[in-house]
Protein backbone atom coordinates (compact mmCIF):
# COMPACT_ATOMS: atom_id res chain seq x y z
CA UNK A 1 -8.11 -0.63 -10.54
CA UNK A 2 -5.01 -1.07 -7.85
CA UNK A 3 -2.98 1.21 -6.16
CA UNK A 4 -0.27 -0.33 -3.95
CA UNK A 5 1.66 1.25 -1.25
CA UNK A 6 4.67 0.23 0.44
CA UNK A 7 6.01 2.04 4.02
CA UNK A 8 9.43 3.19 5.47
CA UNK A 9 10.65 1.50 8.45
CA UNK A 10 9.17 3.78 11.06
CA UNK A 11 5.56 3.64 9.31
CA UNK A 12 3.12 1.59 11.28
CA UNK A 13 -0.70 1.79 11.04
CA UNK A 14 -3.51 -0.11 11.80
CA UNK A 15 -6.51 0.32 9.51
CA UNK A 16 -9.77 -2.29 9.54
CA UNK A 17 -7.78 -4.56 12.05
CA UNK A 18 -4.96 -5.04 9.48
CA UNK A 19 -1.75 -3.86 10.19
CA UNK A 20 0.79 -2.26 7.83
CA UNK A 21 4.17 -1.46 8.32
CA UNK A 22 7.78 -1.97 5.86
CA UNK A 23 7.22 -6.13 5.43
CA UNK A 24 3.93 -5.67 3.47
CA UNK A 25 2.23 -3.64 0.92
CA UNK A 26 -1.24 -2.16 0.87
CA UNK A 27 -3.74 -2.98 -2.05
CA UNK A 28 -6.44 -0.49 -2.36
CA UNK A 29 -8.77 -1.08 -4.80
CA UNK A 30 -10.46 1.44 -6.60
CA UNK A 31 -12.82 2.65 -9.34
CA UNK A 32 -11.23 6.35 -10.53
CA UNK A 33 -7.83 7.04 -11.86
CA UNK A 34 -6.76 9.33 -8.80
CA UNK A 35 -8.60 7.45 -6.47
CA UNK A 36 -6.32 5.15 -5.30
CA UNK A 37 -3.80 8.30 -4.40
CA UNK A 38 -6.46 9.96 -2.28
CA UNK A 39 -7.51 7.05 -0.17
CA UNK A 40 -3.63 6.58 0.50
CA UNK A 41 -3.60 9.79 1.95
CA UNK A 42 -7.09 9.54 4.01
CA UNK A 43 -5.92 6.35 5.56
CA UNK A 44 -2.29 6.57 6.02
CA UNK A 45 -1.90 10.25 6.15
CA UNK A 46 1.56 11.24 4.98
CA UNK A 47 3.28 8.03 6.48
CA UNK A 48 4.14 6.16 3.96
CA UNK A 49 6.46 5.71 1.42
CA UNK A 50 5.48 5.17 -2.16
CA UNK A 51 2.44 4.51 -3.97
CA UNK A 52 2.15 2.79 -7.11
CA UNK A 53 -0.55 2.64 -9.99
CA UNK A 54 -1.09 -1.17 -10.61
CA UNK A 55 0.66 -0.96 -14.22
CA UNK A 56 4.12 0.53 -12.82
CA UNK A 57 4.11 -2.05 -9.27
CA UNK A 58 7.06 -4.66 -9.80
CA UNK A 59 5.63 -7.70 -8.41
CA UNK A 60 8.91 -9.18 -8.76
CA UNK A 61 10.17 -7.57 -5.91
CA UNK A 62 7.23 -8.48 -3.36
CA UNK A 63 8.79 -11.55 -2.02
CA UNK A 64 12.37 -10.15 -1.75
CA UNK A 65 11.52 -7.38 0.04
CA UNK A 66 7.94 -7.69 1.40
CA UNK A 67 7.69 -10.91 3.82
CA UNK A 68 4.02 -10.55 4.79
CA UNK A 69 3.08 -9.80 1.14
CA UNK A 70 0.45 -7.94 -0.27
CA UNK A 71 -2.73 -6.96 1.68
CA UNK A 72 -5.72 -5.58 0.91
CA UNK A 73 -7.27 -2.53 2.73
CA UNK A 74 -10.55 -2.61 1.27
């Protein structure tokens, strides 16, 4: 399972070297339903925008409005 989170323009972290901020979106990939949520929270605390369940992401709009794309956390 996915979840994939995208961030407002003052969200910036840096998590396993990677950097995410508003031009990408972070994969995390998980095993449990509510997984995905939780690690959202332990890594990015409450900085971030949205986070979408893999079925309800539009990948459509990734290249529109995400330059750097998708990147995975874990």
């Amino acid at each position: 399972m996915k979840t994939y989170v995208t961030f407002g323009q003052d969200h910036i972290h840096r998590v396993n070297g990677k950097i995410f901020d508003k031009d990408c979106v972070a994969v995390i990939t998980h095993n449990k339903v509510n997984e995905g949520r939780e690690k959202a929270f332990e890594l990015f605390g409450p900085k971030f925008c949205f986070e979408y369940p893999e079925e309800h992401f539009n990948f459509d709009d990734v290249d529109m409005y995400y330059p750097r794309g998708l990147i995975d956390v874990n």
